[in-house]
N, C-alpha and C. Protein backbone atom coordinates (compact mmCIF):
# COMPACT_ATOMS: atom_id res chain seq x y z
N UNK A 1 15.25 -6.31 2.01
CA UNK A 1 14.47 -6.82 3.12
C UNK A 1 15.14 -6.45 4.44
N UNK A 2 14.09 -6.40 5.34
CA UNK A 2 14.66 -5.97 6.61
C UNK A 2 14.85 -7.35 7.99
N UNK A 3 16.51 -7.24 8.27
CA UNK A 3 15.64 -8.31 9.10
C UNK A 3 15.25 -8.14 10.26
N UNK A 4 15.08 -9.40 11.10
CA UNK A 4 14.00 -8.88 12.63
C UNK A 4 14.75 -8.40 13.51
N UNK A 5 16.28 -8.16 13.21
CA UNK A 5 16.92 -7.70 14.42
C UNK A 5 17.23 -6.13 13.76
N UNK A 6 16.94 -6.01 13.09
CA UNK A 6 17.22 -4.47 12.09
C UNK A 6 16.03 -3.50 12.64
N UNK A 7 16.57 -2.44 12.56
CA UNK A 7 15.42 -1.07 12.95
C UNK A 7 14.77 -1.01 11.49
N UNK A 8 13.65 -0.11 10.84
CA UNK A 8 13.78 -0.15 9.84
C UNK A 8 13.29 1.36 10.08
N UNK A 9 13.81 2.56 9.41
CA UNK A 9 13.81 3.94 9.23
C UNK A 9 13.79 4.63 8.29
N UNK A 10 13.06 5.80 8.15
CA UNK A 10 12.39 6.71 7.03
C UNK A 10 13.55 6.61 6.30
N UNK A 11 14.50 7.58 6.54
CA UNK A 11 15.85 7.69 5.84
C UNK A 11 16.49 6.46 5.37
N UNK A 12 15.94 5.38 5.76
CA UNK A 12 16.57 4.54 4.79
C UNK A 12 16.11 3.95 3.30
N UNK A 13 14.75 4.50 3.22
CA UNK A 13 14.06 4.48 2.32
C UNK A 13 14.31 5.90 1.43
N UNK A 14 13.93 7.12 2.08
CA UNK A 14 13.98 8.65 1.66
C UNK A 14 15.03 9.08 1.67
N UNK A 15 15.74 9.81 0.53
CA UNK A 15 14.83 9.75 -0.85
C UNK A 15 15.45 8.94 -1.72
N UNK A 16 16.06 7.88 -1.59
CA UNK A 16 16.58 6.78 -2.78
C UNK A 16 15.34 6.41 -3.11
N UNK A 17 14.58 6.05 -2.55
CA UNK A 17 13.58 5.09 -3.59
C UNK A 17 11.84 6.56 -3.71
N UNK A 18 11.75 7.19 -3.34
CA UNK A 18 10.94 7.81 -3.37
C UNK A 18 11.53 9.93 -2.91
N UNK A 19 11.35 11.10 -3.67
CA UNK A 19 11.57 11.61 -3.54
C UNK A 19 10.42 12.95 -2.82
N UNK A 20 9.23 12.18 -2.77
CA UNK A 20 8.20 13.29 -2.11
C UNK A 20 8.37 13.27 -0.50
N UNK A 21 7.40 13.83 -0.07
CA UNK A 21 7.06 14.15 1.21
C UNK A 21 6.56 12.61 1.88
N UNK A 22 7.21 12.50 3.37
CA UNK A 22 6.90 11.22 3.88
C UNK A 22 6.86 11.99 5.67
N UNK A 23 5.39 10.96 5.51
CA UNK A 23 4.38 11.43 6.55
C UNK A 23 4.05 10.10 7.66
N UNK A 24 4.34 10.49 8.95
CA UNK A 24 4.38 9.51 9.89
C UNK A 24 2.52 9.61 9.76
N UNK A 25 2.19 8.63 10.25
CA UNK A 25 0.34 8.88 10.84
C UNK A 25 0.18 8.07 12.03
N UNK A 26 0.58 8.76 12.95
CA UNK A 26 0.70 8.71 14.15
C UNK A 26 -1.06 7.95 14.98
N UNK A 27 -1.48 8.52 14.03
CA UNK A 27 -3.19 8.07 14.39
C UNK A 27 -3.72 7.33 13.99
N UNK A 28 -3.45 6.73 12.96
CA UNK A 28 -3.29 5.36 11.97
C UNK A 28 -4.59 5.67 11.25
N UNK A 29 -4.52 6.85 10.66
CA UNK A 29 -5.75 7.66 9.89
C UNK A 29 -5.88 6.95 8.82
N UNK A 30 -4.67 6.38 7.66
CA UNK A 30 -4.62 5.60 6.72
C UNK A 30 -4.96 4.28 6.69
N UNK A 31 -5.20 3.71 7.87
CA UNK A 31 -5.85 2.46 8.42
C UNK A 31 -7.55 2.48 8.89
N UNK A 32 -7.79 3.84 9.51
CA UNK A 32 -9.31 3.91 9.77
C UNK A 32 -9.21 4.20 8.09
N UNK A 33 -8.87 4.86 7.16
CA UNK A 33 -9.75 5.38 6.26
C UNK A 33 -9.72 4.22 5.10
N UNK A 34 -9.02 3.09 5.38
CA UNK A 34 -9.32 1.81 4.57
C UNK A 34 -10.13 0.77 5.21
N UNK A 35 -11.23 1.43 6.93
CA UNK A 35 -12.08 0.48 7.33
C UNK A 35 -13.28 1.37 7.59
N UNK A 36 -13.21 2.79 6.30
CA UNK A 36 -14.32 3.50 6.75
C UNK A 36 -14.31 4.26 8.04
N UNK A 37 -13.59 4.70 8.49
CA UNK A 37 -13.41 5.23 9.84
C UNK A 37 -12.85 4.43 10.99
N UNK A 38 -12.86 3.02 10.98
CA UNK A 38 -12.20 2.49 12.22
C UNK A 38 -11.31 1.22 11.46
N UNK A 39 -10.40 0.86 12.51
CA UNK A 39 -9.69 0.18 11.99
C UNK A 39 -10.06 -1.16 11.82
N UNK A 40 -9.42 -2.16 10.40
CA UNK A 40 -9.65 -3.30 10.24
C UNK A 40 -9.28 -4.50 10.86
N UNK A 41 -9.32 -4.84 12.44
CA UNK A 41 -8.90 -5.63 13.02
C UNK A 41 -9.60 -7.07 12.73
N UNK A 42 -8.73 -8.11 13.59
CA UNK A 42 -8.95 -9.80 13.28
C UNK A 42 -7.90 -10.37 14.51
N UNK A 43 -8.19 -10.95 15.30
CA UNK A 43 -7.35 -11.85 16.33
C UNK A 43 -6.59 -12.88 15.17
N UNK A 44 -5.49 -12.80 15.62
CA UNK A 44 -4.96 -13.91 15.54
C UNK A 44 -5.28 -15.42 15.48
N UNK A 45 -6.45 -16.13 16.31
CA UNK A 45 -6.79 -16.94 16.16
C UNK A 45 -8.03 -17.10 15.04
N UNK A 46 -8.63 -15.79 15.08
CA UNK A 46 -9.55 -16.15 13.86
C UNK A 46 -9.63 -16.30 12.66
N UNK A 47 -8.22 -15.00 12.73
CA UNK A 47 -8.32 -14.72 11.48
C UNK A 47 -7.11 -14.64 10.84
N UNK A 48 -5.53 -15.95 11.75
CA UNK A 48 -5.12 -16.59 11.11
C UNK A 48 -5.21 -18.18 11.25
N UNK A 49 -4.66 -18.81 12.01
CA UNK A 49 -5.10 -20.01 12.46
C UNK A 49 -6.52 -21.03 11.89
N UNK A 50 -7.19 -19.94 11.80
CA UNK A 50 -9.16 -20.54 11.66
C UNK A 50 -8.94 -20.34 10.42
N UNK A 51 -8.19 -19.33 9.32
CA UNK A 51 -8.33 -18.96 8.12
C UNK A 51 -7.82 -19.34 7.15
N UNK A 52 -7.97 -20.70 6.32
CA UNK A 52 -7.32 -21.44 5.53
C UNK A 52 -6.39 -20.04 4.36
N UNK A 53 -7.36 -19.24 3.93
CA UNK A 53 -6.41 -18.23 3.28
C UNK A 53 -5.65 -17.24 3.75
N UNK A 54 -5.94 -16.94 4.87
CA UNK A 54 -4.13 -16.44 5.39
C UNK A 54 -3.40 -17.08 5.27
N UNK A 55 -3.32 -18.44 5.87
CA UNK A 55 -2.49 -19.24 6.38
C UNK A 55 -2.05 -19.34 4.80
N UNK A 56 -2.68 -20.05 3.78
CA UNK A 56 -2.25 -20.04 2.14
C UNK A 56 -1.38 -18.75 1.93
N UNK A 57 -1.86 -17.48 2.30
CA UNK A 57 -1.27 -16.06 2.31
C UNK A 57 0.56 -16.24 2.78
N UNK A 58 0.13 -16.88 3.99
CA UNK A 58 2.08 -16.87 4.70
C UNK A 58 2.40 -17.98 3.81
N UNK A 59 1.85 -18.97 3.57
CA UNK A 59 2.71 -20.16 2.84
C UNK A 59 3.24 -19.87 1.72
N UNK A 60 2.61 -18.51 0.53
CA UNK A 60 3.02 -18.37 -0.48
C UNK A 60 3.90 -17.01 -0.24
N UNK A 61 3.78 -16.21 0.41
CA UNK A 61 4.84 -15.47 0.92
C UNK A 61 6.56 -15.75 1.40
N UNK A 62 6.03 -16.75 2.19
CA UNK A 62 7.46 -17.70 2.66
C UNK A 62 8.21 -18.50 1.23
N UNK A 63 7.39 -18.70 0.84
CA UNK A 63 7.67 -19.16 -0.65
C UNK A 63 8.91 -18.72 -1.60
N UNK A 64 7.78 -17.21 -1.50
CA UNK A 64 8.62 -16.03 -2.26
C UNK A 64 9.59 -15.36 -1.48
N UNK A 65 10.24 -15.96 -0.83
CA UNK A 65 11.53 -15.25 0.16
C UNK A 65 11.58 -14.38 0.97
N UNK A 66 9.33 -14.08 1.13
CA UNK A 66 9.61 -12.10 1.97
C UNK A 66 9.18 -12.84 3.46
N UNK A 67 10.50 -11.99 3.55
CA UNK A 67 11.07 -12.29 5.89
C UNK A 67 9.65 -11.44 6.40
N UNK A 68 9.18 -11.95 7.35
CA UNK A 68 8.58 -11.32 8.44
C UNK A 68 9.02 -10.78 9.40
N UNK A 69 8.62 -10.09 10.31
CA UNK A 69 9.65 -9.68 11.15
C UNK A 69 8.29 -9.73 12.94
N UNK A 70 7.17 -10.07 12.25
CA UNK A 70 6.13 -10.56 13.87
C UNK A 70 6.72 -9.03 14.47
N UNK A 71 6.83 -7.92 14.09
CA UNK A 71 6.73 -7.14 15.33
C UNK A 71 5.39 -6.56 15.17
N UNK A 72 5.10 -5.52 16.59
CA UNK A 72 3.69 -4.56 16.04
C UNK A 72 2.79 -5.44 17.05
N UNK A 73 1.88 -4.66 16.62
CA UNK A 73 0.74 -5.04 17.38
C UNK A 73 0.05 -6.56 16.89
N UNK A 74 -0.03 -6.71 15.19
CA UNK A 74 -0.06 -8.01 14.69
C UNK A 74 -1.78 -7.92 14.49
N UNK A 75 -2.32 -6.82 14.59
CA UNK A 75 -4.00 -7.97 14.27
C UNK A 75 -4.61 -6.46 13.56
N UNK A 76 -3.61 -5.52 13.22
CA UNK A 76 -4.63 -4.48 12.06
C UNK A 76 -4.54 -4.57 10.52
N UNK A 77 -5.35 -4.60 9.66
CA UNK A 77 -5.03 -5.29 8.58
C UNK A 77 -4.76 -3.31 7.36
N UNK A 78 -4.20 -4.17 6.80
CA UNK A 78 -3.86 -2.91 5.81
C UNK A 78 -4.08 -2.35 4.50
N UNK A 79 -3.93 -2.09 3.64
CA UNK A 79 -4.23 -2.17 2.25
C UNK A 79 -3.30 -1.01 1.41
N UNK A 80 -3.85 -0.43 0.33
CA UNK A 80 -3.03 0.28 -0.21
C UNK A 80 -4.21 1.20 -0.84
N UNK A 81 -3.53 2.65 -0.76
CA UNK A 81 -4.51 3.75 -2.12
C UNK A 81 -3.30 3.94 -2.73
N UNK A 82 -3.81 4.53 -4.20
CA UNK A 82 -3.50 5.05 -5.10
C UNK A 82 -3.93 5.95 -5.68
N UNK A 83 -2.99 7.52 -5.23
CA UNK A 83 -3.76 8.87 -5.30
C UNK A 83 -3.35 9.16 -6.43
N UNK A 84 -4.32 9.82 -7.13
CA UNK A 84 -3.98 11.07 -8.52
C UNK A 84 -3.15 12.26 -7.96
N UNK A 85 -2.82 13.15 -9.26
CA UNK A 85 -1.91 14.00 -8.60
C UNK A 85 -2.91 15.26 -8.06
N UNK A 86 -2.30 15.91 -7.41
CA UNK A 86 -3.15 17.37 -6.81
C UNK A 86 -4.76 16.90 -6.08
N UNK A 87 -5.71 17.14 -6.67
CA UNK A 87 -7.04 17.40 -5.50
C UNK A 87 -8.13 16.14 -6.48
N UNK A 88 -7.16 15.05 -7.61
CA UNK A 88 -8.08 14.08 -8.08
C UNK A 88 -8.67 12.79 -7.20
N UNK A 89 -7.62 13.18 -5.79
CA UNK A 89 -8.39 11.66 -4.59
C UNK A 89 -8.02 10.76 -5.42
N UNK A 90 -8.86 9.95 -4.75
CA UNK A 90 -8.25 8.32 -4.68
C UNK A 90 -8.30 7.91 -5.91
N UNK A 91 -7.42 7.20 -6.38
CA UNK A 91 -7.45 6.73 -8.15
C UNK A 91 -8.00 4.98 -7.96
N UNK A 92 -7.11 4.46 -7.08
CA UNK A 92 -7.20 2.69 -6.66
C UNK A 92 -7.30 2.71 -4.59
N UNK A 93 -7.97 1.59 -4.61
CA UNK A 93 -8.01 1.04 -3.18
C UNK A 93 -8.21 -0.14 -3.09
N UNK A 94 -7.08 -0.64 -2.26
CA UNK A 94 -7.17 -2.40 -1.92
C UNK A 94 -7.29 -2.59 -0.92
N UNK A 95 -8.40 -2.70 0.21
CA UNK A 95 -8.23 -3.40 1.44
C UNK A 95 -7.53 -5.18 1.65
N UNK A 96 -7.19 -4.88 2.46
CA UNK A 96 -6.55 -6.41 3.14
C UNK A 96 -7.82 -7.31 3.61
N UNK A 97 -8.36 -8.19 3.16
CA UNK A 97 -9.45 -8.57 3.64
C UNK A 97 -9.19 -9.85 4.80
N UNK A 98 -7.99 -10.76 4.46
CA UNK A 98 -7.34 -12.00 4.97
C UNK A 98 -5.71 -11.34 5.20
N UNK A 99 -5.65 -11.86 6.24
CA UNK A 99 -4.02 -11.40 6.71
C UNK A 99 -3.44 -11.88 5.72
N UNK A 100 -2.44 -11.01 4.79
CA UNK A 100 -1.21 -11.27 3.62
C UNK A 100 -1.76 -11.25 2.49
N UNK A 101 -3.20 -10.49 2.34
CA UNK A 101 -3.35 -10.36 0.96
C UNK A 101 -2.82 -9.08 0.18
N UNK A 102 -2.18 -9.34 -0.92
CA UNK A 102 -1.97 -8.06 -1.96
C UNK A 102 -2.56 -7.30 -2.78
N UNK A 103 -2.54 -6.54 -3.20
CA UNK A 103 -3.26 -6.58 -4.15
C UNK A 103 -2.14 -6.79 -5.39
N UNK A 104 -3.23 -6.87 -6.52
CA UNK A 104 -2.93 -7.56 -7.57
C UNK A 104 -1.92 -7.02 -8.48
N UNK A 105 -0.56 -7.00 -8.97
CA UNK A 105 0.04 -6.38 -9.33
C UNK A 105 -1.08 -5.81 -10.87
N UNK A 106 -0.99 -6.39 -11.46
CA UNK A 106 -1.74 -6.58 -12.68
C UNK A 106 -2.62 -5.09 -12.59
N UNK A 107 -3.35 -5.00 -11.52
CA UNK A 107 -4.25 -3.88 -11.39
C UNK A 107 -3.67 -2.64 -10.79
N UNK A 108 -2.44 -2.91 -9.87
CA UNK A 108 -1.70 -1.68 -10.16
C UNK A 108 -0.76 -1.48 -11.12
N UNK A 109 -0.57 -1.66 -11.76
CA UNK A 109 0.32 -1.37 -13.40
C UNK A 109 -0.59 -0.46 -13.87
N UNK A 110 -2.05 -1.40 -14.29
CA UNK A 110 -3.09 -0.42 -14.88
C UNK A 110 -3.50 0.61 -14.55
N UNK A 111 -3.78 1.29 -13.33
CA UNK A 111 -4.10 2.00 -13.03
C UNK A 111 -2.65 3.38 -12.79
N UNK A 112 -1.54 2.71 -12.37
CA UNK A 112 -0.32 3.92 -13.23
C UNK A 112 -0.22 4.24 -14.19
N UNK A 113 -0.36 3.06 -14.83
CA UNK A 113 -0.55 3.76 -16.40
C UNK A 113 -1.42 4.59 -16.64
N UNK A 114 -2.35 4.11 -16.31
CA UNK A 114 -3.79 5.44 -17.12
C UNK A 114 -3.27 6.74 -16.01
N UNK A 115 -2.92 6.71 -14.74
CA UNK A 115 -2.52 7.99 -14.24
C UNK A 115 -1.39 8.66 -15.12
N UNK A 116 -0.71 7.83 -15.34
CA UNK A 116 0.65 8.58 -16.10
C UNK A 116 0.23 9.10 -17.25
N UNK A 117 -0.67 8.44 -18.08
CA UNK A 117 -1.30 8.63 -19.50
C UNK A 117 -2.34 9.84 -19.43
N UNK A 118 -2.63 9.89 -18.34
CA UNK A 118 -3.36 11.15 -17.96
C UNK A 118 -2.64 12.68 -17.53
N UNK A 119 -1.74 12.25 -16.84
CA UNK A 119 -0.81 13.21 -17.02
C UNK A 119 0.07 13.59 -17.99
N UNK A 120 0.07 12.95 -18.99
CA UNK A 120 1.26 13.23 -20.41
C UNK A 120 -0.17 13.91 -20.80
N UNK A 121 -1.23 13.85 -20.96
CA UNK A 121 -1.95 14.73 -21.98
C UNK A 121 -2.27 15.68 -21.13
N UNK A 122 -2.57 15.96 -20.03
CA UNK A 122 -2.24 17.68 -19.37
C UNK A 122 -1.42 17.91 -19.65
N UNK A 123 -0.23 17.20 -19.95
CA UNK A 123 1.07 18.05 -20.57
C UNK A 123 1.36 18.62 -21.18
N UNK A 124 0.53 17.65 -22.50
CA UNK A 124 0.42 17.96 -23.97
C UNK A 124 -0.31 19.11 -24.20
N UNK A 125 -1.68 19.09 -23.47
CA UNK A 125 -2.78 20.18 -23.85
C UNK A 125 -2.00 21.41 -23.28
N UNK A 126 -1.28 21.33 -22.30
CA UNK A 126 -0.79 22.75 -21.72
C UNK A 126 -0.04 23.02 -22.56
N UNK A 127 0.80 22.27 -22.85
CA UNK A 127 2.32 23.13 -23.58
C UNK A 127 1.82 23.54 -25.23
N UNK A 128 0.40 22.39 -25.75
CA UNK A 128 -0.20 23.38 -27.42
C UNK A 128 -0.67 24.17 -27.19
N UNK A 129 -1.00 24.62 -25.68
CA UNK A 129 -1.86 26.08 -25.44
C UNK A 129 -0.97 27.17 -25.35
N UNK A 130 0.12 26.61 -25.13
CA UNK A 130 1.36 27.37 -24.64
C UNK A 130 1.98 28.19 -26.09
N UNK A 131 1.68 27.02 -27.13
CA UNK A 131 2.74 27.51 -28.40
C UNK A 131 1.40 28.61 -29.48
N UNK A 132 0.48 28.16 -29.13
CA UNK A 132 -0.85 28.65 -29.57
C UNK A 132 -0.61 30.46 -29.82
């Protein structure tokens, strides 16, 4: 965890925990393209304060020990994809619908798996074509 007086930087992530290519998006392209082209905004007052499930969102977060750090702009909401490898696009997508929602671990497990399981049998089929 990072805390709020800490910078937090590419290289401190790359490449210990991930060894591909890491891409700033300066345009917050990955944010319009989880609101359809524009971004998923919510004020603060509406859409935490007014929102019994955010607010549930930080209470069970705080819960689980993960620090906030309130920097940023604070009102674009986020989500997650989950790409196949090469030109298969999007495999999973979770928009953030309520500030601090996750998505579900449960449903990303599944969906690595069947990617991974999908890739061991291109493996397979290549390398019996190979011995063929």
């Amino acid at each position: 965890m990072v805390g709020s007086n800490q910078v937090l930087k590419v290289r401190d992530f790359w490449p210990r925990y991930w060894g591909g290519v890491v891409l700033l998006d300066k345009n917050m392209d990955f944010f319009k393209a989880l609101g359809g082209g524009t971004l998923l905004k919510d004020k603060f007052i509406s859409g935490f304060l007014f929102n019994p499930r955010a607010r549930a969102n930080y209470k069970r977060a705080k819960a689980m020990g993960i620090e906030q750090n309130f920097k940023g702009e604070g009102e674009i909401k986020g989500g997650l994809f989950i790409l196949g490898r090469g030109r298969t696009g999007v495999a999973y997508q979770f928009i953030e619908r309520n500030f601090g929602d996750w998505a579900p671990l449960s449903e990303i497990f599944e969906i690595c798996t069947r990617l991974k399981n999908q890739q061991a049998a291109i493996e397979d089929s290549i390398a019996s074509r190979d011995y063929e």
